[in-house]
Protein backbone atom coordinates (compact mmCIF):
# COMPACT_ATOMS: atom_id res chain seq x y z
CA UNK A 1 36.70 51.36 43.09
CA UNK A 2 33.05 51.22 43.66
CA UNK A 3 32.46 53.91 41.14
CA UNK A 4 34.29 51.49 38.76
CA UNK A 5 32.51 48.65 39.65
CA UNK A 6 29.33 50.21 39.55
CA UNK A 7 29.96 51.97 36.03
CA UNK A 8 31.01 48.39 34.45
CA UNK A 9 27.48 46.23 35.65
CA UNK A 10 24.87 47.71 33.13
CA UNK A 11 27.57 47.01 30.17
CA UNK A 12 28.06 43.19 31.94
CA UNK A 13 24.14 42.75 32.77
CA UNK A 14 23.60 43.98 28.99
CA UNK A 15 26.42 41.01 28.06
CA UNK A 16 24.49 38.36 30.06
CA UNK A 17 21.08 39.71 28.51
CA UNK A 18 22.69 39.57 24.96
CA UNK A 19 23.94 36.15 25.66
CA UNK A 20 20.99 34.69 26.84
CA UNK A 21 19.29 36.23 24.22
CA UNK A 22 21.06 34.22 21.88
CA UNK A 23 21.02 31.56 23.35
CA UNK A 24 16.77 31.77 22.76
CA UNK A 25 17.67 32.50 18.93
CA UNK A 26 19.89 29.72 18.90
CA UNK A 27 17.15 26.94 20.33
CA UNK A 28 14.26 29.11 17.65
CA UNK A 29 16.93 27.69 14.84
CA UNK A 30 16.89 24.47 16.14
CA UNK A 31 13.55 24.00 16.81
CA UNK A 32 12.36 24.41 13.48
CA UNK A 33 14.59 21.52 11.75
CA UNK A 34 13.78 19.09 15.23
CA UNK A 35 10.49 19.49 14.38
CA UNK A 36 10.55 19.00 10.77
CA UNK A 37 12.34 15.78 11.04
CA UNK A 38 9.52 14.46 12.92
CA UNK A 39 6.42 16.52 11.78
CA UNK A 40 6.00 14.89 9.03
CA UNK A 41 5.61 11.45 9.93
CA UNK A 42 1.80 11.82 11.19
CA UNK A 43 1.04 13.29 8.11
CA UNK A 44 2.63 10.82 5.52
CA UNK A 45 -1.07 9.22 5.17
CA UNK A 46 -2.30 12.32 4.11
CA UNK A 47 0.43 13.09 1.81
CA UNK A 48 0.43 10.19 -0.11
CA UNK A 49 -3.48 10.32 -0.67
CA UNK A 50 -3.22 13.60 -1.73
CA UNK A 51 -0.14 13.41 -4.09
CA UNK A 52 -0.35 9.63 -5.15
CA UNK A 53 2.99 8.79 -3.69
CA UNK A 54 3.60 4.39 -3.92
CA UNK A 55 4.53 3.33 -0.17
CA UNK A 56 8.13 2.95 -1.43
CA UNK A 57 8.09 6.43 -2.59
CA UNK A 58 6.25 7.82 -0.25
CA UNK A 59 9.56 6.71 2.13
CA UNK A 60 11.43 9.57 0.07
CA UNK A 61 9.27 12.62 1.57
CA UNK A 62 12.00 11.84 4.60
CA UNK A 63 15.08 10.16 2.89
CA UNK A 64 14.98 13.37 0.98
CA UNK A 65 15.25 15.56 3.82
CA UNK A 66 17.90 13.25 5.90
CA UNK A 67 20.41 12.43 3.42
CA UNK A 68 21.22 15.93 2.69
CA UNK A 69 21.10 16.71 6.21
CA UNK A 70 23.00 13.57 7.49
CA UNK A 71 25.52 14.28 4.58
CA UNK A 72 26.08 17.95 4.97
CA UNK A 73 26.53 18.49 9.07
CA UNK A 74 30.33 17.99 9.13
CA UNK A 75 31.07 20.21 5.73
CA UNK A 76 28.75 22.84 7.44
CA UNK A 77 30.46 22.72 10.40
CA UNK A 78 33.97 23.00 9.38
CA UNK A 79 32.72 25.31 6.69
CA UNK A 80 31.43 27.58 9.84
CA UNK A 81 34.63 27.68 11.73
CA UNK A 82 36.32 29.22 8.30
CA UNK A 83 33.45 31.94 7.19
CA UNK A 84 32.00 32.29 10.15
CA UNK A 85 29.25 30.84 12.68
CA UNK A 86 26.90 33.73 12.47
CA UNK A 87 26.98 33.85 8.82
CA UNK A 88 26.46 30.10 8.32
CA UNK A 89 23.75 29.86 10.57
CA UNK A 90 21.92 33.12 9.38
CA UNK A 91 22.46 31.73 5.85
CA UNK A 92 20.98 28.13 6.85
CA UNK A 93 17.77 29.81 8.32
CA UNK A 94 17.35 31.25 5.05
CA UNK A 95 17.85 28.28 3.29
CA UNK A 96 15.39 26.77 5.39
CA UNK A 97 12.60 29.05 5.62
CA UNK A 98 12.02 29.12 1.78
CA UNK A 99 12.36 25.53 1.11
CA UNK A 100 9.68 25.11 4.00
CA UNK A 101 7.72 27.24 1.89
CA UNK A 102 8.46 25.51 -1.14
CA UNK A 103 7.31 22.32 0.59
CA UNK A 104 4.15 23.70 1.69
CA UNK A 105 3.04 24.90 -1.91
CA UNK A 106 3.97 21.83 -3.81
CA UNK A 107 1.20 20.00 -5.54
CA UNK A 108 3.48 17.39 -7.00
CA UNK A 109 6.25 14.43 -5.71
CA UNK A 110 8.77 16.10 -7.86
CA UNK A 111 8.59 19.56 -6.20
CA UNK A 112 8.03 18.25 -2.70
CA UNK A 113 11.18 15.83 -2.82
CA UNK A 114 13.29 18.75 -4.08
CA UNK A 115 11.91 20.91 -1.22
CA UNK A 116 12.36 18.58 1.28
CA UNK A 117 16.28 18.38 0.12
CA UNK A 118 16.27 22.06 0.01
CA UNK A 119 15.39 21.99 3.17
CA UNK A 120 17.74 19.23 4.27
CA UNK A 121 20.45 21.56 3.24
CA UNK A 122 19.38 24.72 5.30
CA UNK A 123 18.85 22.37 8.35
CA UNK A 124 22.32 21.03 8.45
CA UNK A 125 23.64 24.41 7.92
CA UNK A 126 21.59 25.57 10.82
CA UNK A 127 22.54 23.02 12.71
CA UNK A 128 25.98 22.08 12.64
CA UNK A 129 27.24 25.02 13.95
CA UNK A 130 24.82 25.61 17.10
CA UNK A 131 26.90 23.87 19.44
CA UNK A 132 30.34 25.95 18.70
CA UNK A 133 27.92 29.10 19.12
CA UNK A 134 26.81 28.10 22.24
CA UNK A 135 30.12 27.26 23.92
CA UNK A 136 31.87 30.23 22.71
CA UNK A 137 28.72 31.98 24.08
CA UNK A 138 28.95 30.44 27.92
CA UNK A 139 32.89 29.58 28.84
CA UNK A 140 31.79 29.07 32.33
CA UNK A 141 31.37 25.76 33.32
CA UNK A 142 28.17 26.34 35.14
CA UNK A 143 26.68 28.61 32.89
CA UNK A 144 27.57 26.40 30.27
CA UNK A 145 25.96 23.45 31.94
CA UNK A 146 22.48 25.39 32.03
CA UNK A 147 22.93 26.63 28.25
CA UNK A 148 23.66 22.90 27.15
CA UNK A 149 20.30 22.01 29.22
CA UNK A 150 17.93 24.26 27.44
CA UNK A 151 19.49 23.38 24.00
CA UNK A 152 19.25 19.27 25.23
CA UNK A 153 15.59 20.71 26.31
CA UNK A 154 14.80 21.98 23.25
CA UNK A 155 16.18 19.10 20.85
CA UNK A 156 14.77 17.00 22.70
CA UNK A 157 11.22 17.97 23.49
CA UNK A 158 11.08 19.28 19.92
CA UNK A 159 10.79 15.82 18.81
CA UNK A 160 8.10 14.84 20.13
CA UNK A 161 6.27 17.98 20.08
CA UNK A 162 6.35 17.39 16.25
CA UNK A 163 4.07 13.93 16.51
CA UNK A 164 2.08 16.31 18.27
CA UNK A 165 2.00 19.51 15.86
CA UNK A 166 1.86 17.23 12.88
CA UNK A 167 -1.43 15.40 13.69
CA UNK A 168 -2.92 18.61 15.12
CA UNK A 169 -1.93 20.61 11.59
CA UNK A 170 -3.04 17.98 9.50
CA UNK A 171 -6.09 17.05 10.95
CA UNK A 172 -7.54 20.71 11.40
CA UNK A 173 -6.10 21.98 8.86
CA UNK A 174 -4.24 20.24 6.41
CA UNK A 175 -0.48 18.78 5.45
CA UNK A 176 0.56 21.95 3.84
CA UNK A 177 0.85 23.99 6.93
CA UNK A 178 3.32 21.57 8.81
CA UNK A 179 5.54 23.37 6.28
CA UNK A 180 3.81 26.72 6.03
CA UNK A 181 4.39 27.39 9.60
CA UNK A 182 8.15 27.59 9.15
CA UNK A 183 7.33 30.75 7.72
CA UNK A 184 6.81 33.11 10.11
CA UNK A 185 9.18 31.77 13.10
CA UNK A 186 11.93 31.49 9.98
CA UNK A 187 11.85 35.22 9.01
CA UNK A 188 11.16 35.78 12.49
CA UNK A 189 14.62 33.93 14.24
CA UNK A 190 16.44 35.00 10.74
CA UNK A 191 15.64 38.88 11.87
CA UNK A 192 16.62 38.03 15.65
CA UNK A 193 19.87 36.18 14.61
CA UNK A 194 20.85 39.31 11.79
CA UNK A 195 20.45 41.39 14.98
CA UNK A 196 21.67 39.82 18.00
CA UNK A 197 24.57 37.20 17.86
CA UNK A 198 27.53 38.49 17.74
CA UNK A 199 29.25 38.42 14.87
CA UNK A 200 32.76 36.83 14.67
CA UNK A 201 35.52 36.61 11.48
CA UNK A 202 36.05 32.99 10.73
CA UNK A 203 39.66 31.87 9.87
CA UNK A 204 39.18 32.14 5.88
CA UNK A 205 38.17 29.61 3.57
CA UNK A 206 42.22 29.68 2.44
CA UNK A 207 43.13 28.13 5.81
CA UNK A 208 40.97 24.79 5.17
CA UNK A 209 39.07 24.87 2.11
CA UNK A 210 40.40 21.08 1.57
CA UNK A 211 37.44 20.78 -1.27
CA UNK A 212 38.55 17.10 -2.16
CA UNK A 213 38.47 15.97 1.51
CA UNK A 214 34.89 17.58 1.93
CA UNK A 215 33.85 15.86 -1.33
CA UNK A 216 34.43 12.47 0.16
CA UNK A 217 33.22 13.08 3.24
CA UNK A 218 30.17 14.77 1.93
CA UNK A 219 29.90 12.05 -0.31
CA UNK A 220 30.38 9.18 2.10
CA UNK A 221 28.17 10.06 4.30
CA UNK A 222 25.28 11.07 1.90
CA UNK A 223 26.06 7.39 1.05
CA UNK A 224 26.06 6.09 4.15
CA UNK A 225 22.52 7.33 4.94
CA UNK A 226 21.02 6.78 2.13
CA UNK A 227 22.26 3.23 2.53
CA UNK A 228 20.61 2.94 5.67
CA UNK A 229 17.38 4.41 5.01
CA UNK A 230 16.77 2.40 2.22
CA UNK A 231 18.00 -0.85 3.27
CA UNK A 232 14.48 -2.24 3.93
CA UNK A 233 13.70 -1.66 0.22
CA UNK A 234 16.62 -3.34 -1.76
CA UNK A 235 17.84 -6.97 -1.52
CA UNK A 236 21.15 -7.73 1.02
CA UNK A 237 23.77 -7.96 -1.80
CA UNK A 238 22.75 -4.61 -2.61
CA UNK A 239 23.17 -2.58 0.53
CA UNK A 240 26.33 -4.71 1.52
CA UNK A 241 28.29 -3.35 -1.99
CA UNK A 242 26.53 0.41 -0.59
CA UNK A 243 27.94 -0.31 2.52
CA UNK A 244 31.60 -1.00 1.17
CA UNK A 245 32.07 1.81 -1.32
CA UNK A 246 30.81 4.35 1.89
CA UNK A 247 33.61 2.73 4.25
CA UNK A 248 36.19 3.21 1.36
CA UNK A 249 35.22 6.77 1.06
CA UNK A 250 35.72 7.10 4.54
CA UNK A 251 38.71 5.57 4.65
CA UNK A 252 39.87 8.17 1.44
CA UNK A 253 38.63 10.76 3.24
CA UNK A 254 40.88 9.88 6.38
CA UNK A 255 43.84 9.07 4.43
CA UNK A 256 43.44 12.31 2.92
CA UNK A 257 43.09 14.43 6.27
CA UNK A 258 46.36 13.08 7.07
CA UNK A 259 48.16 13.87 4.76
CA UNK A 260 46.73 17.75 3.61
CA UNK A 261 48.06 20.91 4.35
CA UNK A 262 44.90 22.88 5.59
CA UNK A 263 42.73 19.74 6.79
CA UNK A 264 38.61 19.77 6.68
CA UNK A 265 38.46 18.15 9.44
CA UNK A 266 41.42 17.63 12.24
CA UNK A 267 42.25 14.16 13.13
CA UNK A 268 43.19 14.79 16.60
CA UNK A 269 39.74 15.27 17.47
CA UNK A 270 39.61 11.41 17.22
CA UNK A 271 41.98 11.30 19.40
CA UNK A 272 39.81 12.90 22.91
CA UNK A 273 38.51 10.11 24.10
CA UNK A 274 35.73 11.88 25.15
CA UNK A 275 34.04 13.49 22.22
CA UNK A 276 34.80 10.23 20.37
CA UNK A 277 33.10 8.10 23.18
CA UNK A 278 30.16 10.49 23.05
CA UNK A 279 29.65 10.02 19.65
CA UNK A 280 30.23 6.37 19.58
CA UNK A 281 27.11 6.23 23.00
CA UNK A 282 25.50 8.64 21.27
CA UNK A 283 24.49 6.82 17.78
CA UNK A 284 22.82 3.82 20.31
CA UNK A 285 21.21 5.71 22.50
CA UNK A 286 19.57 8.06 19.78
CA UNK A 287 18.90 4.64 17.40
CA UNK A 288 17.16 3.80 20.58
CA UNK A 289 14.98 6.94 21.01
CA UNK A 290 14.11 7.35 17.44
CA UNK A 291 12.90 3.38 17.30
CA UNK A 292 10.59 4.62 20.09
CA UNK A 293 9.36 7.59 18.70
CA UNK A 294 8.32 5.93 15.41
CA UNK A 295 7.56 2.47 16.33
CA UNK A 296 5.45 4.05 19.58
CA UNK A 297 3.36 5.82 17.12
CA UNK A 298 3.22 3.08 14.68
CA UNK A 299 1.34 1.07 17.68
CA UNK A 300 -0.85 3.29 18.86
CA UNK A 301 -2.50 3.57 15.11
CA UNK A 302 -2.30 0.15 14.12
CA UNK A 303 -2.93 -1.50 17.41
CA UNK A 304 -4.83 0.56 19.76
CA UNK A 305 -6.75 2.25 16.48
CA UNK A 306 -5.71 5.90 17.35
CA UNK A 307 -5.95 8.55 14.95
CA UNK A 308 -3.47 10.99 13.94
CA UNK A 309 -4.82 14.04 16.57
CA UNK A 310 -5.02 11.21 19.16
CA UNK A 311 -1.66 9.75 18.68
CA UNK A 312 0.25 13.40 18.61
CA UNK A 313 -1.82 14.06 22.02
CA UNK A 314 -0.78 10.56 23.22
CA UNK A 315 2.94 11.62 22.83
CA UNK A 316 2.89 15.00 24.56
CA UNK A 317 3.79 13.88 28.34
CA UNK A 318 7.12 13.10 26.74
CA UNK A 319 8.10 16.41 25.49
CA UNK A 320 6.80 17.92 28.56
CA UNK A 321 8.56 15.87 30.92
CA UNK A 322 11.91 16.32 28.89
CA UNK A 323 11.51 19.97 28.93
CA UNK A 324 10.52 20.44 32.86
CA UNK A 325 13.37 18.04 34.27
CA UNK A 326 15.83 19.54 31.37
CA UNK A 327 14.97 23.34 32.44
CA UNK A 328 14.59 22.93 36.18
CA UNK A 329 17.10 19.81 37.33
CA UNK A 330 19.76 18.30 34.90
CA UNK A 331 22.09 21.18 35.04
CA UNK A 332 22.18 21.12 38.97
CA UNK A 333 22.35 17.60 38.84
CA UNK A 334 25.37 16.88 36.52
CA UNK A 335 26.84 19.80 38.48
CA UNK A 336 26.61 17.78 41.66
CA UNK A 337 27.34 14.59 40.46
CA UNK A 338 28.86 15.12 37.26
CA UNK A 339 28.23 14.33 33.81
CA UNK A 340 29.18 10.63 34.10
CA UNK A 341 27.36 9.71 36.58
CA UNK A 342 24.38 11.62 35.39
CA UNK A 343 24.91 9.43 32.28
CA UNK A 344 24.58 6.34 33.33
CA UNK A 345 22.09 6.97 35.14
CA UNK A 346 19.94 8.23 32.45
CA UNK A 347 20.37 5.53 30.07
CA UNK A 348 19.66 2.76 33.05
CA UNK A 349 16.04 4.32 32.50
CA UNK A 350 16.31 4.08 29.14
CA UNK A 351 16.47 0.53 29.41
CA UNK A 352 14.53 -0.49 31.74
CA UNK A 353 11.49 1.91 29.67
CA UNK A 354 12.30 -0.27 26.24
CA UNK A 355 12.12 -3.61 27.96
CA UNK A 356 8.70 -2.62 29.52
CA UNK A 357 7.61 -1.55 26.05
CA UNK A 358 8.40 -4.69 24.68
CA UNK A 359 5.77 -6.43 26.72
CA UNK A 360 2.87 -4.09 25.33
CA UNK A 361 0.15 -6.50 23.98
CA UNK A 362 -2.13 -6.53 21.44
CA UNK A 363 -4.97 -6.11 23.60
CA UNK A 364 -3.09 -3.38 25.74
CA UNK A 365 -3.75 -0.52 27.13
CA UNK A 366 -2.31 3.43 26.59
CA UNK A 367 -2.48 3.76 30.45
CA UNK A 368 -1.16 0.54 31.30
CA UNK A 369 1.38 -0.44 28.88
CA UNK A 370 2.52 2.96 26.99
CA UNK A 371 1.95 5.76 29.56
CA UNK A 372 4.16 4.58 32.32
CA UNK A 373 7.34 3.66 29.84
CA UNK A 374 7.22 6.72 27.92
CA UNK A 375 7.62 8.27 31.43
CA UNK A 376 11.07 6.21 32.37
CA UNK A 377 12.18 7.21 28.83
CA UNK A 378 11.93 10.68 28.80
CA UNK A 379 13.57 11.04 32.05
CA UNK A 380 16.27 8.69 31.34
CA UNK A 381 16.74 11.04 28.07
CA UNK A 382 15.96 14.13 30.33
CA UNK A 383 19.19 13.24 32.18
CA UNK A 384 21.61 11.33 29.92
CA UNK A 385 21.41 13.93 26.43
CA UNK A 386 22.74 17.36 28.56
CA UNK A 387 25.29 14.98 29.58
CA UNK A 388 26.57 13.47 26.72
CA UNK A 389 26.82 16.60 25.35
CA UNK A 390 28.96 18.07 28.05
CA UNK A 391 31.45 15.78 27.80
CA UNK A 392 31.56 15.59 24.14
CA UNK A 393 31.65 19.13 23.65
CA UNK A 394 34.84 19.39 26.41
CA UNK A 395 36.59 17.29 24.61
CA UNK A 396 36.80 19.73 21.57
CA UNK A 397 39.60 22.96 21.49
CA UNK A 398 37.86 26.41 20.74
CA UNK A 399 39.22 26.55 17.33
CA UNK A 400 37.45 22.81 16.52
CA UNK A 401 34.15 23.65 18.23
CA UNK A 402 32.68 24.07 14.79
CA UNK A 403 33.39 20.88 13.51
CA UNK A 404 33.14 18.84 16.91
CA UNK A 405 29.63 20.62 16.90
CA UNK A 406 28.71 18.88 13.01
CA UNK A 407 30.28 15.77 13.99
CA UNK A 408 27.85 15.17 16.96
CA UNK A 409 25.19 16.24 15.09
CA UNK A 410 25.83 13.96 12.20
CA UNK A 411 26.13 11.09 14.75
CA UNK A 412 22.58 12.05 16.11
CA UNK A 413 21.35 11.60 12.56
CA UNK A 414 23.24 8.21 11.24
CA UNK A 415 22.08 6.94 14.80
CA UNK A 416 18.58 7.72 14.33
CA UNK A 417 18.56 6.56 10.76
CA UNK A 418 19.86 3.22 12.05
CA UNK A 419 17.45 2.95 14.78
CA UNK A 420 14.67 3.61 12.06
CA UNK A 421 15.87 0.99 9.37
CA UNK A 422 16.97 -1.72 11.40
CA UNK A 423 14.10 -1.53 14.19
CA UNK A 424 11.06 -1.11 11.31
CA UNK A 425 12.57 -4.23 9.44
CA UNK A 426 12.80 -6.09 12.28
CA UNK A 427 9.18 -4.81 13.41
CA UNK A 428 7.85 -5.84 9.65
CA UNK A 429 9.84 -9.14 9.14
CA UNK A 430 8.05 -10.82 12.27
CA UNK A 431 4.90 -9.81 11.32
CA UNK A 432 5.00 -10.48 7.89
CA UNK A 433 5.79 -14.69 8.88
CA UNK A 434 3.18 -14.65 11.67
CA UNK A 435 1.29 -13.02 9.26
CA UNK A 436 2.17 -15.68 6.73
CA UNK A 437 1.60 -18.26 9.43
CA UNK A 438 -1.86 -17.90 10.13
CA UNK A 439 -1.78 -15.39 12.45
CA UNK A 440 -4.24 -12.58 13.28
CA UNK A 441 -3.50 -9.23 11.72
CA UNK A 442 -3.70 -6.98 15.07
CA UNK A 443 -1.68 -9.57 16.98
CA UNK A 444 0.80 -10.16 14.41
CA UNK A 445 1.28 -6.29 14.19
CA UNK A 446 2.28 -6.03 17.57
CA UNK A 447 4.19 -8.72 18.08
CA UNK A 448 6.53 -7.07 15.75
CA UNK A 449 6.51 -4.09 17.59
CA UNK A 450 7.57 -6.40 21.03
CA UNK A 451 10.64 -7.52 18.72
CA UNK A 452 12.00 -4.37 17.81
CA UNK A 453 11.52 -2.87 21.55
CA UNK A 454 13.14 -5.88 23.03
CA UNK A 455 16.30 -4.83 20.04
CA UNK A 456 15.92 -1.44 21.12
CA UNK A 457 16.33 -2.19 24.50
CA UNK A 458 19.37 -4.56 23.88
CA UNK A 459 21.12 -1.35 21.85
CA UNK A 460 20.40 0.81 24.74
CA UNK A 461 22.12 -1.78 27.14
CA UNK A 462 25.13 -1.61 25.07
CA UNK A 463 24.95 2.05 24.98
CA UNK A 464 24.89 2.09 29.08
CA UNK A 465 28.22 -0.14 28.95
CA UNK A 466 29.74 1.87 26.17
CA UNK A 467 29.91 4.64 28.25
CA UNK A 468 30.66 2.93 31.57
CA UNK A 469 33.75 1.51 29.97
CA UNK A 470 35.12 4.32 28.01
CA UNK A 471 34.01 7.86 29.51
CA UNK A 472 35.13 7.31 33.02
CA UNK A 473 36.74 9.86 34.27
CA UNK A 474 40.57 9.36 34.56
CA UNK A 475 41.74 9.81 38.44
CA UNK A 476 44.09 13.23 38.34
């Protein structure tokens, strides 16, 4: 028996090395379309002087890249569970890498619009399947607790690392290389990935090809973001008739899910409470992060006068904090006190670090008024994201992990897309009538910036009762 025993560890020590392993190749893949979704807004300023962009089409260099994305995360992750996870994430790195590199050679608004779609594609075909990897990868609960925090880590602290990157790249370099440096970590996770994750047969594209279903639900939610992203440029009639045609998609879409053969997407995983409470908490609490992350950096340029270098460097504490409580705590936490708890918990801080962000003045300080915040934030976030994954994730069968794994990603992306629209309006509609008012320029700005944390901290609240109310656990 020992003999046996001892014969069979270096084959299951190779197994955990292989899995961890991939679990590293996994977070590269990630890390690259994180950061692209947020590397580029220190450098729009450079970007438009260089190309001539207008400000309203300077807003495309990102609706470009999210509406593909947004649109294309539950196809790509249904389309995963049928060819293949390994295959559609290999593919998506692909995809990605040489749009980056398209991006970062483009010397005119046509080619770097395309690019960035290009590389909208690639990221949601990267993305939506990462999630179904990873819990196929780690069936223990434990284990699976500690993958889902360096993933959470990852996401997370990508983010804001990408404020960080951007200004850095753009100021000592230039804008090109916050695309060029996809490059070389794209061949080099595509290589990793080719070589490493396992590779598993996917159920066939003949048992859920539904091509008309993924039309309108491609199409629908291509709509649906593009509706949102845009709503600050078009009048309300407008986005209201945008708005109706996307829920009648939707509601094609689900009419037709019920009633064919070989469905894109299962209906019954509406029905677990769990992953469809996640997903509902999840679209707040992200609208709420992402109004940070843009409207933070929007006041330390316009208010406090920092630069681009300045203002990435002003937002690194947040990515570092994510990462350290992410890597070193939330697993054994939620372990201890479970993922509900651990929840609510997190998004109390989330709260409480919006409504003190709403009191930052125009004469404020980065120490007094920005520093500590940020700091309740990215621990709230720290602890509530691993969470909310957990439980949304468990509430998904093997065979749906695929498409439970697009679906929460496409959540994270109409929820920040949301966040943006509604919170920037907000932010520019009070300044623009104190503005008109007689007010001062500075303290008009950040007045502005008060009213869309105070909404951000109101969405958050409703996120923290969201999930009181419906992911409770249910007494056995």
């Amino acid at each position: 028996m020992t003999a046996l025993i001892e014969s069979r560890t270096p084959t299951t020590a190779r197994r955990t090395y292989s899995r961890w392993l991939s679990l590293v190749i996994l977070c590269a893949g990630t890390l690259m379309t994180v950061l692209d979704g947020n590397i580029v807004t220190v450098a729009m300023p450079a970007i438009q002087s260089d190309l001539g962009f207008t400000a309203s089409g300077l807003a495309w260099v990102v609706n470009a890249y999210l509406i593909p994305f947004g649109g294309l995360l539950l196809l790509a992750g249904r389309l995963g569970d049928l060819v293949g996870r390994k295959r559609m994430f290999t593919a998506g790195l692909a995809v990605f890498t040489v749009a980056s590199v398209l991006c970062g050679v483009a010397t005119s608004q046509e080619v770097l619009i395309a690019a960035r779609a290009l590389q909208g594609v690639g990221g949601a075909m990267t993305s939506a399947v990462v999630l179904g990897m990873l819990v196929a990868l780690f069936p223990e609960p434990r284990e699976r607790a500690r993958a889902i925090a360096v993933f959470s880590a990852v996401g997370a602290a990508g983010g804001a690392l990408g404020t960080f990157l951007g200004g850095a790249l753009t100021e000592a370099l230039n804008w090109h290389w916050i695309f060029l440096i996809n490059l070389p970590v794209g061949v080099a996770a595509w290589a990793a990935a080719v070589r490493v994750l396992d590779r598993e047969e996917g159920a066939g594209l003949g048992k859920g090809a539904d091509y008309p279903g993924a039309a309108l639900v491609t199409g629908a939610l291509m709509l649906t973001v593009y509706t949102i992203v845009g709503s600050g440029e078009r009048d309300l009639t407008t986005t209201l008739v945008m708005a109706a045609v996307a829920v009648a998609l939707f509601v094609a879409f689900t009419v037709r899910q019920s009633r064919a053969a070989r469905p894109l997407l299962r209906l019954r995983l509406f029905a677990s409470r769990l992953l469809t409470g996640a997903n509902s908490v999840q679209i707040l609490m992200v609208a709420t992060m992402y109004g940070f992350q843009f409207i933070g950096a929007l006041y330390l340029q316009r208010v406090l006068g920092y630069g681009e270098l300045l203002t990435g460097t002003a937002f690194l504490p947040a990515p570092v904090v994510i990462g350290v409580l992410m890597l070193t705590l939330s697993a054994r936490v939620v372990g201890r006190f479970g993922p509900y708890r651990v929840l609510l918990a997190g998004l109390a801080l989330i709260v409480v670090g919006m409504g003190l962000l709403s009191r930052a003045p125009a004469d404020g300080s980065y120490g007094a008024d920005v520093l500590p915040p940020m700091l309740l934030l990215s621990v709230g976030f720290a602890a509530a994201m691993p969470a909310l994954t957990g439980l949304a994730m468990s509430g998904a069968r093997e065979e749906d992990s695929g498409a439970a794994s697009g679906l929460f990603n496409t959540t994270q992306v109409v929820g920040g897309s949301l966040g943006l629209a509604v919170l920037s309006v907000l932010a520019a509609s009070r300044t623009e009538g104190l503005l008109s008012g007689g007010a001062e320029a500075v303290a008009a700005t950040a007045e502005g910036y008060q009213l869309a944390f105070r909404v951000a901290a109101v969405i958050a609240a409703a996120a923290l009762g969201l999930a009181a109310a419906v992911l409770r656990p249910r007494r056995p």
